[in-house]
PDB file of N, CA and C in Angstrom:
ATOM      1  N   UNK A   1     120.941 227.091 158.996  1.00  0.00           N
ATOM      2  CA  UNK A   1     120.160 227.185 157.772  1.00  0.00           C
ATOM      3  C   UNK A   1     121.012 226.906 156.537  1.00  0.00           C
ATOM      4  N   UNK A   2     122.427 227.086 156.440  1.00  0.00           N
ATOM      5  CA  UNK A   2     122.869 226.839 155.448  1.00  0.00           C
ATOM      6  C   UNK A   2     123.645 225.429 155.173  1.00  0.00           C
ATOM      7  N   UNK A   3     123.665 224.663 156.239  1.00  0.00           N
ATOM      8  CA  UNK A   3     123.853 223.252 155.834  1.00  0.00           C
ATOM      9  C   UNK A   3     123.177 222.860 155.127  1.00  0.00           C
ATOM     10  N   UNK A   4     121.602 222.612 155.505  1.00  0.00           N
ATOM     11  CA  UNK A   4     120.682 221.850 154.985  1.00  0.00           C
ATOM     12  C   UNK A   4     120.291 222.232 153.709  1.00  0.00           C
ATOM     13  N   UNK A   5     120.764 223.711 153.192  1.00  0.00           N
ATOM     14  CA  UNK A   5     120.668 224.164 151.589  1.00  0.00           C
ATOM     15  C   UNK A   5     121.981 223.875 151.308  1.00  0.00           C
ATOM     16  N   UNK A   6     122.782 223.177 151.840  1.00  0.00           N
ATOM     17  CA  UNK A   6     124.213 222.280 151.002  1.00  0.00           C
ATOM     18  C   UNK A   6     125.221 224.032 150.460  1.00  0.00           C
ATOM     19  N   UNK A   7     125.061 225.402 150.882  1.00  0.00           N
ATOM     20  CA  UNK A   7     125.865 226.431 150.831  1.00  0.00           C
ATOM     21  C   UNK A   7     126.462 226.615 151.543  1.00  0.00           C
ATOM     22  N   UNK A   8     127.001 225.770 152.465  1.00  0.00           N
ATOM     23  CA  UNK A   8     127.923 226.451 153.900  1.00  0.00           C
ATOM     24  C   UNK A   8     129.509 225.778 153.301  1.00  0.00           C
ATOM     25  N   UNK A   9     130.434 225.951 154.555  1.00  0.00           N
ATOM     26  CA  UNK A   9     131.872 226.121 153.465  1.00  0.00           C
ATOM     27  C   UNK A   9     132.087 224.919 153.266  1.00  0.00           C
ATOM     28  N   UNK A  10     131.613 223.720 154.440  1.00  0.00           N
ATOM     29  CA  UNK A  10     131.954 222.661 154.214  1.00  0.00           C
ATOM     30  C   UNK A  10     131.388 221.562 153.004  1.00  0.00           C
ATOM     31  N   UNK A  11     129.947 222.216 152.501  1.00  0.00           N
ATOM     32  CA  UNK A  11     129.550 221.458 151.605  1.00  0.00           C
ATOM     33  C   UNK A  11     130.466 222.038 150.417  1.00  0.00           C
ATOM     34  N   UNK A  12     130.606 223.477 150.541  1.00  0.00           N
ATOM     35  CA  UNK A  12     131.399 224.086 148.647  1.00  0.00           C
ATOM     36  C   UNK A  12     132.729 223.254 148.600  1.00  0.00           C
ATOM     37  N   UNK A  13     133.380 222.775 149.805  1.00  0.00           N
ATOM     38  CA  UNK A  13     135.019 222.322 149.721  1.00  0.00           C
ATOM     39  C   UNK A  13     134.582 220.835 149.690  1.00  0.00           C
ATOM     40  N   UNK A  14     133.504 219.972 149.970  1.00  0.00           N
ATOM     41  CA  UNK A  14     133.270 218.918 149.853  1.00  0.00           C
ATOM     42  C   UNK A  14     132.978 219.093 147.918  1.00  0.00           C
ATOM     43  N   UNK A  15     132.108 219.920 147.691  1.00  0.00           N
ATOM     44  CA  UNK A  15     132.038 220.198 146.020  1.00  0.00           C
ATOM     45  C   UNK A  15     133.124 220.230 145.357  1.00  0.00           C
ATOM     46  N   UNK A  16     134.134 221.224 145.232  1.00  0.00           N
ATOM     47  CA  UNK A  16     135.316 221.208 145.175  1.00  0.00           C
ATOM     48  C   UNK A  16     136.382 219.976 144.908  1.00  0.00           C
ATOM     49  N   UNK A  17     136.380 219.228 146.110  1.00  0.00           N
ATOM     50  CA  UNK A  17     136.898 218.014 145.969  1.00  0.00           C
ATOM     51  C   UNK A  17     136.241 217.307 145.166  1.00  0.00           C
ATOM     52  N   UNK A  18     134.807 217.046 145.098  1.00  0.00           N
ATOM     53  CA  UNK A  18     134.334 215.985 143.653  1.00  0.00           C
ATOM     54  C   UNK A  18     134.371 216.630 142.192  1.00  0.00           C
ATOM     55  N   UNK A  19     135.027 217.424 142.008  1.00  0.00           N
ATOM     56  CA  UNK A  19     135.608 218.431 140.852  1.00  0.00           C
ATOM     57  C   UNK A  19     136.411 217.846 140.480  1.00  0.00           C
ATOM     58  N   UNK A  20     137.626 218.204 141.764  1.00  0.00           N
ATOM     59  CA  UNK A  20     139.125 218.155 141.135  1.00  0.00           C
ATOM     60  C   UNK A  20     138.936 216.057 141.302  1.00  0.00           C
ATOM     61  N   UNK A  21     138.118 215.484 141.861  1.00  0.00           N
ATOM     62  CA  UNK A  21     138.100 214.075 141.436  1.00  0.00           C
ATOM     63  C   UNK A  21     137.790 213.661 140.119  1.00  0.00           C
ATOM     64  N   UNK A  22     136.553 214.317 139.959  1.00  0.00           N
ATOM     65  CA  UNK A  22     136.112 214.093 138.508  1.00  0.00           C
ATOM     66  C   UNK A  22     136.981 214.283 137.431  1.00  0.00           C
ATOM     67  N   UNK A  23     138.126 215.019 137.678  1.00  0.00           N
ATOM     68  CA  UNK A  23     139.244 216.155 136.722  1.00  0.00           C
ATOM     69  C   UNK A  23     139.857 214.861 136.417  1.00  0.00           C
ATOM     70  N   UNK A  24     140.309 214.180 137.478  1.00  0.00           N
ATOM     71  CA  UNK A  24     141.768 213.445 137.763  1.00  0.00           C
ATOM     72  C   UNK A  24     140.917 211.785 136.583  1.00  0.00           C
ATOM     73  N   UNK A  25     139.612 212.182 136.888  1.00  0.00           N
ATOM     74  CA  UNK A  25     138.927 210.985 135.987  1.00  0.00           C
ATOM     75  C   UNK A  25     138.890 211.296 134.670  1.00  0.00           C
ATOM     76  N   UNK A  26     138.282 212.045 133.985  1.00  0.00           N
ATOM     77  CA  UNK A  26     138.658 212.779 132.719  1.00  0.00           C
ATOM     78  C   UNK A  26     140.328 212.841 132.042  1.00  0.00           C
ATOM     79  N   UNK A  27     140.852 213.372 133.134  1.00  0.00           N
ATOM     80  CA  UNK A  27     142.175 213.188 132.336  1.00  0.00           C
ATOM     81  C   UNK A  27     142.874 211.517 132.515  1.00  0.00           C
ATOM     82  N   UNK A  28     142.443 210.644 133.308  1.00  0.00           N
ATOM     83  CA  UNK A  28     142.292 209.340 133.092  1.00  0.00           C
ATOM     84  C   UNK A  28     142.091 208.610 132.098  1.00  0.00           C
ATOM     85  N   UNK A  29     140.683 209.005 131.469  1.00  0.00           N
ATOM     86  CA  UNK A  29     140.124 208.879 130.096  1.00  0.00           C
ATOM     87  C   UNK A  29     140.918 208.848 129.151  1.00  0.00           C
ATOM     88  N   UNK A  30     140.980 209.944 128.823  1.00  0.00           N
ATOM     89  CA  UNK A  30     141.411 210.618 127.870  1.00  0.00           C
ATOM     90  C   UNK A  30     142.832 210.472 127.296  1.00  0.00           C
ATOM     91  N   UNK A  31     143.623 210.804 128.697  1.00  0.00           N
ATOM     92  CA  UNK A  31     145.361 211.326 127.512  1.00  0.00           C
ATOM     93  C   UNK A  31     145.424 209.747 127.126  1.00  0.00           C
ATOM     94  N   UNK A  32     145.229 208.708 127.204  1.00  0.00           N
ATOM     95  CA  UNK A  32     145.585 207.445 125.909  1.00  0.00           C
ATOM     96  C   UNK A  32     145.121 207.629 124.691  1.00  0.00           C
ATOM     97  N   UNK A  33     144.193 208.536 124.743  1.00  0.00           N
ATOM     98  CA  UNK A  33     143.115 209.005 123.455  1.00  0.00           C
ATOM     99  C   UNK A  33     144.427 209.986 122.759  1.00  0.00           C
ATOM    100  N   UNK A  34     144.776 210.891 123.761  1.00  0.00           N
ATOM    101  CA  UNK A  34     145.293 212.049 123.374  1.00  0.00           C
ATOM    102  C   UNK A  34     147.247 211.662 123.104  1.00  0.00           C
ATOM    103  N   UNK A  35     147.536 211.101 123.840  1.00  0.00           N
ATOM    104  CA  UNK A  35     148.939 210.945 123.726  1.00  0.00           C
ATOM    105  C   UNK A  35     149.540 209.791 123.508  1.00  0.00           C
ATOM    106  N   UNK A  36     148.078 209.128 123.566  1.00  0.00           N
ATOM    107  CA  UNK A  36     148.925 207.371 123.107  1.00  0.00           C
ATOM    108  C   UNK A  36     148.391 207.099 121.236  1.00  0.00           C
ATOM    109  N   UNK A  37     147.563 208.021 121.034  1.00  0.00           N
ATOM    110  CA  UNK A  37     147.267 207.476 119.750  1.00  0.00           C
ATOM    111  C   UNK A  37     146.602 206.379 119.436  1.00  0.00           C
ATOM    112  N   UNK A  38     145.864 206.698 120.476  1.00  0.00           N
ATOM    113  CA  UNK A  38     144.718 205.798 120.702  1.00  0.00           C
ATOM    114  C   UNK A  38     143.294 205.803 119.764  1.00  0.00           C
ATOM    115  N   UNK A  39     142.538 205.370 118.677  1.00  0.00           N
ATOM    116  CA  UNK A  39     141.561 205.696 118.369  1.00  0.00           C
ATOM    117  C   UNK A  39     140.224 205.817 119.158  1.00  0.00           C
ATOM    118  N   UNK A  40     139.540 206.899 118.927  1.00  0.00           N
ATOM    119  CA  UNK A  40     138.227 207.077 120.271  1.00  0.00           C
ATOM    120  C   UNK A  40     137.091 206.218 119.068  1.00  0.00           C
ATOM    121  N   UNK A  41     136.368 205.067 119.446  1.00  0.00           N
ATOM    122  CA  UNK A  41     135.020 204.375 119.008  1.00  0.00           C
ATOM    123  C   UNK A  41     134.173 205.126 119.639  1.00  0.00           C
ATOM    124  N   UNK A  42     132.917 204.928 118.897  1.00  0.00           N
ATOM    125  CA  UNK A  42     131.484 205.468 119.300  1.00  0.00           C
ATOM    126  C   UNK A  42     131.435 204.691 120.677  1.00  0.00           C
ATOM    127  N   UNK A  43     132.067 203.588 121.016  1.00  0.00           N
ATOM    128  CA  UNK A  43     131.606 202.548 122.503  1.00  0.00           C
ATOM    129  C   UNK A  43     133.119 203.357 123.495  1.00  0.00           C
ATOM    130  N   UNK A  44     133.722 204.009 122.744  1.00  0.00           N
ATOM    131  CA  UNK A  44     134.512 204.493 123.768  1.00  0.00           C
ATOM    132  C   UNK A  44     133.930 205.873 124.312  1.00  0.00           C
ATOM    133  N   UNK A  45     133.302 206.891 123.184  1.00  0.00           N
ATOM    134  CA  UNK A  45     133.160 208.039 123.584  1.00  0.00           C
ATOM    135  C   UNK A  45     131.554 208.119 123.921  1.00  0.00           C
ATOM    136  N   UNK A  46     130.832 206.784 124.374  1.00  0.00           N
ATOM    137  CA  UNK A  46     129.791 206.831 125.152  1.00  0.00           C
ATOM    138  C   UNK A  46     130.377 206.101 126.691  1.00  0.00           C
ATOM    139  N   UNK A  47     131.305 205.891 126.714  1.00  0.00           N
ATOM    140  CA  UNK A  47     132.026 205.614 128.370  1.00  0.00           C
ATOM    141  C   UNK A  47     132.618 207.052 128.956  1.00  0.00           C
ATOM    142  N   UNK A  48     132.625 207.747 128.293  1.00  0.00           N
ATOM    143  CA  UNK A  48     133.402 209.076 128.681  1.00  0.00           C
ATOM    144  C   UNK A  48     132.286 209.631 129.921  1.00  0.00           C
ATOM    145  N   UNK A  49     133.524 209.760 130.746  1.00  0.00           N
ATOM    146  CA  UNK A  49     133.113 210.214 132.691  1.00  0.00           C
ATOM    147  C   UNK A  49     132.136 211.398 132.149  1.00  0.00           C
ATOM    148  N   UNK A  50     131.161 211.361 132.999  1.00  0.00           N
ATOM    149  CA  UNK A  50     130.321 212.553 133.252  1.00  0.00           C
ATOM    150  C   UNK A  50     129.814 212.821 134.650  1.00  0.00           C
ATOM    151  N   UNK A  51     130.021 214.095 134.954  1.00  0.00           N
ATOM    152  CA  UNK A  51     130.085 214.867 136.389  1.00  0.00           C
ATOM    153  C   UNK A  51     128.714 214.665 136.681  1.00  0.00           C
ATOM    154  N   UNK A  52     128.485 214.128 138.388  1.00  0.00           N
ATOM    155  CA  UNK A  52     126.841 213.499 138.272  1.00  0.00           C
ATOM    156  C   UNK A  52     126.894 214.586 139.929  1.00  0.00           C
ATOM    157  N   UNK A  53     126.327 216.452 139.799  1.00  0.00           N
ATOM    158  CA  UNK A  53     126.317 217.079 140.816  1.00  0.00           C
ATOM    159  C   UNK A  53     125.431 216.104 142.020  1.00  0.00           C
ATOM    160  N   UNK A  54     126.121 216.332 143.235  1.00  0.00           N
ATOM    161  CA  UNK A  54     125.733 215.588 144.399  1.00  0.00           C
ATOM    162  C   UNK A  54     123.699 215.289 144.661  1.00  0.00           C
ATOM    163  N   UNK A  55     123.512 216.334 144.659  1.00  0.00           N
ATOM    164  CA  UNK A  55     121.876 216.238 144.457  1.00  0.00           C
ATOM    165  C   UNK A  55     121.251 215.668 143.476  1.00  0.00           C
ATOM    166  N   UNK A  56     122.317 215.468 142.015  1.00  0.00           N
ATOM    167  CA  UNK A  56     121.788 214.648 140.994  1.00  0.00           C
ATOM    168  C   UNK A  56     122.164 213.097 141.519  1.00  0.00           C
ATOM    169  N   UNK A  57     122.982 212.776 142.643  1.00  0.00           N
ATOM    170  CA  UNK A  57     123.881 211.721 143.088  1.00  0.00           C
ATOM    171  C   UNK A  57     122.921 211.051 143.945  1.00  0.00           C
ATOM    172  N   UNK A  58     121.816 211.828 144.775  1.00  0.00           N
ATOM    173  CA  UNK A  58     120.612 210.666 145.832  1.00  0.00           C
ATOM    174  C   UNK A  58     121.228 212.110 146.832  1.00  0.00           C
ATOM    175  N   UNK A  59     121.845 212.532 146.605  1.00  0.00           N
ATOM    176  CA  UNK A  59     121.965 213.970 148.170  1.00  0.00           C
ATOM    177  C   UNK A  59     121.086 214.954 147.888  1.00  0.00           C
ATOM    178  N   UNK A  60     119.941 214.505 147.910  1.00  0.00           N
ATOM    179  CA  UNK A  60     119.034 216.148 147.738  1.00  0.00           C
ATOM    180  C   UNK A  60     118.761 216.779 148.356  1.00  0.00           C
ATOM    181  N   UNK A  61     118.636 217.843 148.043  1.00  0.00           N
ATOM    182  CA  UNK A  61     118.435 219.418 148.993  1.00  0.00           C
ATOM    183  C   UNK A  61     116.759 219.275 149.364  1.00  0.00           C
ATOM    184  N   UNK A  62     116.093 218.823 148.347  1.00  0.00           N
ATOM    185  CA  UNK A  62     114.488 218.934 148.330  1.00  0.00           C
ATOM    186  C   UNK A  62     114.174 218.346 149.925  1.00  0.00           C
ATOM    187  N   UNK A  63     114.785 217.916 150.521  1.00  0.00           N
ATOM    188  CA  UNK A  63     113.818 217.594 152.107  1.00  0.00           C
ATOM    189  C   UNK A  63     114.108 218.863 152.992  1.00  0.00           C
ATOM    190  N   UNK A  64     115.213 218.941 152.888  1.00  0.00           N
ATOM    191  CA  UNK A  64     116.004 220.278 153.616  1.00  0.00           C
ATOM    192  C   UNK A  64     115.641 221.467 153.154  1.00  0.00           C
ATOM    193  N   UNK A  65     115.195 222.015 151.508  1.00  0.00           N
ATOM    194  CA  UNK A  65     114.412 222.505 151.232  1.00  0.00           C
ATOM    195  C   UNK A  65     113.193 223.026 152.109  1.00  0.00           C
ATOM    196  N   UNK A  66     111.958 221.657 151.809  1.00  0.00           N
ATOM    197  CA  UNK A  66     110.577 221.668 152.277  1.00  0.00           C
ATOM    198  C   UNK A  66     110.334 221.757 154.077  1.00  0.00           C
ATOM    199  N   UNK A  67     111.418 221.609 154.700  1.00  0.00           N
ATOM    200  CA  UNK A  67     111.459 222.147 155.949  1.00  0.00           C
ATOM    201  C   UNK A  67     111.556 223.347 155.957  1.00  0.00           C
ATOM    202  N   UNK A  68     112.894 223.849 155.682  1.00  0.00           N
ATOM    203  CA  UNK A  68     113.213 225.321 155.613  1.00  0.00           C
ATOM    204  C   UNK A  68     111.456 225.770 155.377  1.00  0.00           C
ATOM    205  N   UNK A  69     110.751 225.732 154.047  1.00  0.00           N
ATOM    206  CA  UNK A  69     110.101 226.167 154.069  1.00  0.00           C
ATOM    207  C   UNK A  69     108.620 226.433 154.565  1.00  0.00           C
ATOM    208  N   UNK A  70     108.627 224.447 155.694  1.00  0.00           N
ATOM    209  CA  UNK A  70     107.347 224.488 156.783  1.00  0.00           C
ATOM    210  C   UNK A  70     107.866 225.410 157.459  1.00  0.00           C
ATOM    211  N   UNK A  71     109.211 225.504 158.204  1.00  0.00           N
ATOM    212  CA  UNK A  71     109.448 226.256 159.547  1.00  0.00           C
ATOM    213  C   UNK A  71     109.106 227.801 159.206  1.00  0.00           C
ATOM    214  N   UNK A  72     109.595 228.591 158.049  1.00  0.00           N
ATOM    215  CA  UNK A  72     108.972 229.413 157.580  1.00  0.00           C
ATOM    216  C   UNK A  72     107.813 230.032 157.930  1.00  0.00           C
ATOM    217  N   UNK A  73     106.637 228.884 157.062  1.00  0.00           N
ATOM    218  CA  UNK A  73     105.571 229.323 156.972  1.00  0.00           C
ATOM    219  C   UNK A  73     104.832 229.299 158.466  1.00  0.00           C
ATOM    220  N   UNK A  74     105.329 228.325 159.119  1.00  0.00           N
ATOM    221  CA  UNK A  74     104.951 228.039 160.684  1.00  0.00           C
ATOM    222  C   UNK A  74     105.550 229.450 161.543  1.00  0.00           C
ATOM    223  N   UNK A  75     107.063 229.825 161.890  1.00  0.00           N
ATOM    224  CA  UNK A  75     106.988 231.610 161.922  1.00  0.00           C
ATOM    225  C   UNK A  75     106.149 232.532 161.531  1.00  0.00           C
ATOM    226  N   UNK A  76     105.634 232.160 160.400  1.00  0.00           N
ATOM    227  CA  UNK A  76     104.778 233.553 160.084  1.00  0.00           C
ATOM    228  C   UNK A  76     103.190 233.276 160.727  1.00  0.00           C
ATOM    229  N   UNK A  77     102.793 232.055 160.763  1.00  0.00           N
ATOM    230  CA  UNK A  77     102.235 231.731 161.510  1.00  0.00           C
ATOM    231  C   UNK A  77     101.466 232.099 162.814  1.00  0.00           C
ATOM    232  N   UNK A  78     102.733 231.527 163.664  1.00  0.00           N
ATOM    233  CA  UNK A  78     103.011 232.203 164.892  1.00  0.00           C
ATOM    234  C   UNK A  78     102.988 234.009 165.053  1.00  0.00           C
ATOM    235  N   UNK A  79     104.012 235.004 163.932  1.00  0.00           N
ATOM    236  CA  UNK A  79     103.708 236.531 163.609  1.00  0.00           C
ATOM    237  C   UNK A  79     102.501 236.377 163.897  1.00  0.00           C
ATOM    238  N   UNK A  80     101.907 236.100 162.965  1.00  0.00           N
ATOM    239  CA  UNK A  80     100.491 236.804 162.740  1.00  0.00           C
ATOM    240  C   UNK A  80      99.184 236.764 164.291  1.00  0.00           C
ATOM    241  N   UNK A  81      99.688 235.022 164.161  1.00  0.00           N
ATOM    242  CA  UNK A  81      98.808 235.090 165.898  1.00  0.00           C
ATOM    243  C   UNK A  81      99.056 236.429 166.905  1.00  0.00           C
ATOM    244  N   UNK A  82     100.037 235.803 166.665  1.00  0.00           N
ATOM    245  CA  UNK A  82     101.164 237.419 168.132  1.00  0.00           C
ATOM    246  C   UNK A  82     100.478 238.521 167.583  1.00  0.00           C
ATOM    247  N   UNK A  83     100.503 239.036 166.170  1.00  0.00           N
ATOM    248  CA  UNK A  83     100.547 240.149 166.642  1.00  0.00           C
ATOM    249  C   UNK A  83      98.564 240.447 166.206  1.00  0.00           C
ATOM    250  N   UNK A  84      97.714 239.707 165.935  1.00  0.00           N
ATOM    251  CA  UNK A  84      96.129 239.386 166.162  1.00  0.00           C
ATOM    252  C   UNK A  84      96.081 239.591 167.523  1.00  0.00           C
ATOM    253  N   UNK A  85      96.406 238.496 168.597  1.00  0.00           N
ATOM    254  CA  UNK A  85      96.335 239.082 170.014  1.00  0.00           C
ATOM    255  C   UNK A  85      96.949 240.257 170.949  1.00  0.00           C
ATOM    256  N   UNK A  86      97.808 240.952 170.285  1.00  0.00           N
ATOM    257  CA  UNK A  86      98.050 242.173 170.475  1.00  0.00           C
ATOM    258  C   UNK A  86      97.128 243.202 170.038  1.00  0.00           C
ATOM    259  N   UNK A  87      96.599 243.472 169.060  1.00  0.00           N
ATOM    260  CA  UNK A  87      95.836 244.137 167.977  1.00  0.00           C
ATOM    261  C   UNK A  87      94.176 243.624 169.183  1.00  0.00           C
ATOM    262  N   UNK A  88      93.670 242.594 169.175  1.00  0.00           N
ATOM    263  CA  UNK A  88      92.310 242.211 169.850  1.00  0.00           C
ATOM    264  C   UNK A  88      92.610 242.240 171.526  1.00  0.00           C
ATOM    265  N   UNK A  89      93.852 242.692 172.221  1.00  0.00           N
ATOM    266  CA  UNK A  89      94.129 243.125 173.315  1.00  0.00           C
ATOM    267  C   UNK A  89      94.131 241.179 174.163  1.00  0.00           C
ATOM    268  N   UNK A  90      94.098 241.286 175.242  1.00  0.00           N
ATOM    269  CA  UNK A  90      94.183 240.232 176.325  1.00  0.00           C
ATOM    270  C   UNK A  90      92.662 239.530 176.710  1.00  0.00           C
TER     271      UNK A  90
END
Protein backbone atom coordinates (compact mmCIF):
# COMPACT_ATOMS: atom_id res chain seq x y z
CA UNK A 1 0.00 0.00 0.00
CA UNK A 2 2.65 2.38 0.42
CA UNK A 3 4.41 2.26 -2.88
CA UNK A 4 1.60 3.17 -4.89
CA UNK A 5 0.99 6.39 -2.42
CA UNK A 6 4.84 7.15 -3.42
CA UNK A 7 5.53 7.05 0.99
CA UNK A 8 7.62 4.02 1.27
CA UNK A 9 11.53 4.52 1.85
CA UNK A 10 12.39 4.02 -1.55
CA UNK A 11 10.24 6.68 -3.08
CA UNK A 12 11.38 9.47 0.08
CA UNK A 13 15.33 8.57 -0.90
CA UNK A 14 14.38 8.66 -4.61
CA UNK A 15 12.79 12.37 -3.38
CA UNK A 16 15.74 13.19 -1.62
CA UNK A 17 18.01 12.64 -4.43
CA UNK A 18 15.89 15.06 -6.81
CA UNK A 19 16.51 17.70 -3.96
CA UNK A 20 20.01 17.48 -3.47
CA UNK A 21 19.92 17.46 -7.69
CA UNK A 22 17.89 20.35 -7.92
CA UNK A 23 20.44 22.03 -5.10
CA UNK A 24 23.53 21.22 -7.24
CA UNK A 25 21.25 23.13 -10.15
CA UNK A 26 20.50 26.25 -8.25
CA UNK A 27 23.83 26.65 -7.04
CA UNK A 28 24.81 26.17 -10.81
CA UNK A 29 22.71 29.17 -11.54
CA UNK A 30 23.52 31.28 -9.42
CA UNK A 31 27.21 31.64 -7.83
CA UNK A 32 28.23 33.51 -11.45
CA UNK A 33 25.41 35.82 -10.31
CA UNK A 34 26.86 35.71 -6.86
CA UNK A 35 30.67 35.49 -7.15
CA UNK A 36 31.43 36.36 -10.59
CA UNK A 37 29.69 39.68 -10.63
CA UNK A 38 27.60 38.81 -12.89
CA UNK A 39 24.48 41.11 -13.54
CA UNK A 40 20.98 39.07 -13.06
CA UNK A 41 18.41 40.48 -16.32
CA UNK A 42 14.73 40.06 -16.06
CA UNK A 43 15.59 37.08 -19.08
CA UNK A 44 18.03 35.72 -16.63
CA UNK A 45 15.92 35.63 -13.47
CA UNK A 46 12.95 34.11 -15.50
CA UNK A 47 15.49 31.01 -16.40
CA UNK A 48 16.07 30.48 -12.74
CA UNK A 49 15.66 26.39 -11.97
CA UNK A 50 12.43 25.63 -10.35
CA UNK A 51 11.78 22.33 -8.36
CA UNK A 52 8.98 20.51 -10.54
CA UNK A 53 7.75 17.71 -7.34
CA UNK A 54 7.61 14.24 -9.16
CA UNK A 55 3.71 14.08 -9.38
CA UNK A 56 3.87 17.65 -10.72
CA UNK A 57 6.62 15.79 -13.24
CA UNK A 58 3.74 13.09 -15.18
CA UNK A 59 4.40 10.54 -11.82
CA UNK A 60 1.05 10.78 -10.32
CA UNK A 61 -0.22 9.29 -7.35
CA UNK A 62 -3.98 9.93 -8.66
CA UNK A 63 -4.23 6.25 -10.36
CA UNK A 64 -2.65 4.58 -7.36
CA UNK A 65 -4.76 6.78 -5.39
CA UNK A 66 -8.28 5.75 -7.13
CA UNK A 67 -7.43 2.06 -6.71
CA UNK A 68 -6.42 2.20 -3.21
CA UNK A 69 -9.69 3.64 -2.97
CA UNK A 70 -11.93 1.01 -5.40
CA UNK A 71 -10.19 -1.84 -3.40
CA UNK A 72 -11.40 -0.11 -0.30
CA UNK A 73 -14.72 0.46 -1.10
CA UNK A 74 -14.93 -3.16 -2.73
CA UNK A 75 -13.70 -4.63 1.11
CA UNK A 76 -16.33 -2.96 2.63
CA UNK A 77 -18.37 -4.28 0.20
CA UNK A 78 -17.62 -7.68 0.61
CA UNK A 79 -17.93 -6.70 5.06
CA UNK A 80 -21.16 -5.89 4.67
CA UNK A 81 -22.33 -8.94 2.42
CA UNK A 82 -20.48 -11.31 5.05
CA UNK A 83 -21.73 -10.02 7.67
CA UNK A 84 -25.88 -9.55 5.98
CA UNK A 85 -25.50 -13.37 5.48
CA UNK A 86 -24.50 -14.02 8.83
CA UNK A 87 -27.16 -11.70 10.42
CA UNK A 88 -30.12 -13.48 7.64
CA UNK A 89 -28.45 -16.97 8.70
CA UNK A 90 -27.67 -19.77 5.70
Amino acid sequence: MQHPSLSDLEAQLAYQDRIAAFHETVRNFHYPYIFGDRPLSAADAARTPRFVPASAAGSSVLPALAVQCLSGALMLGLAALLLRRRRDGP
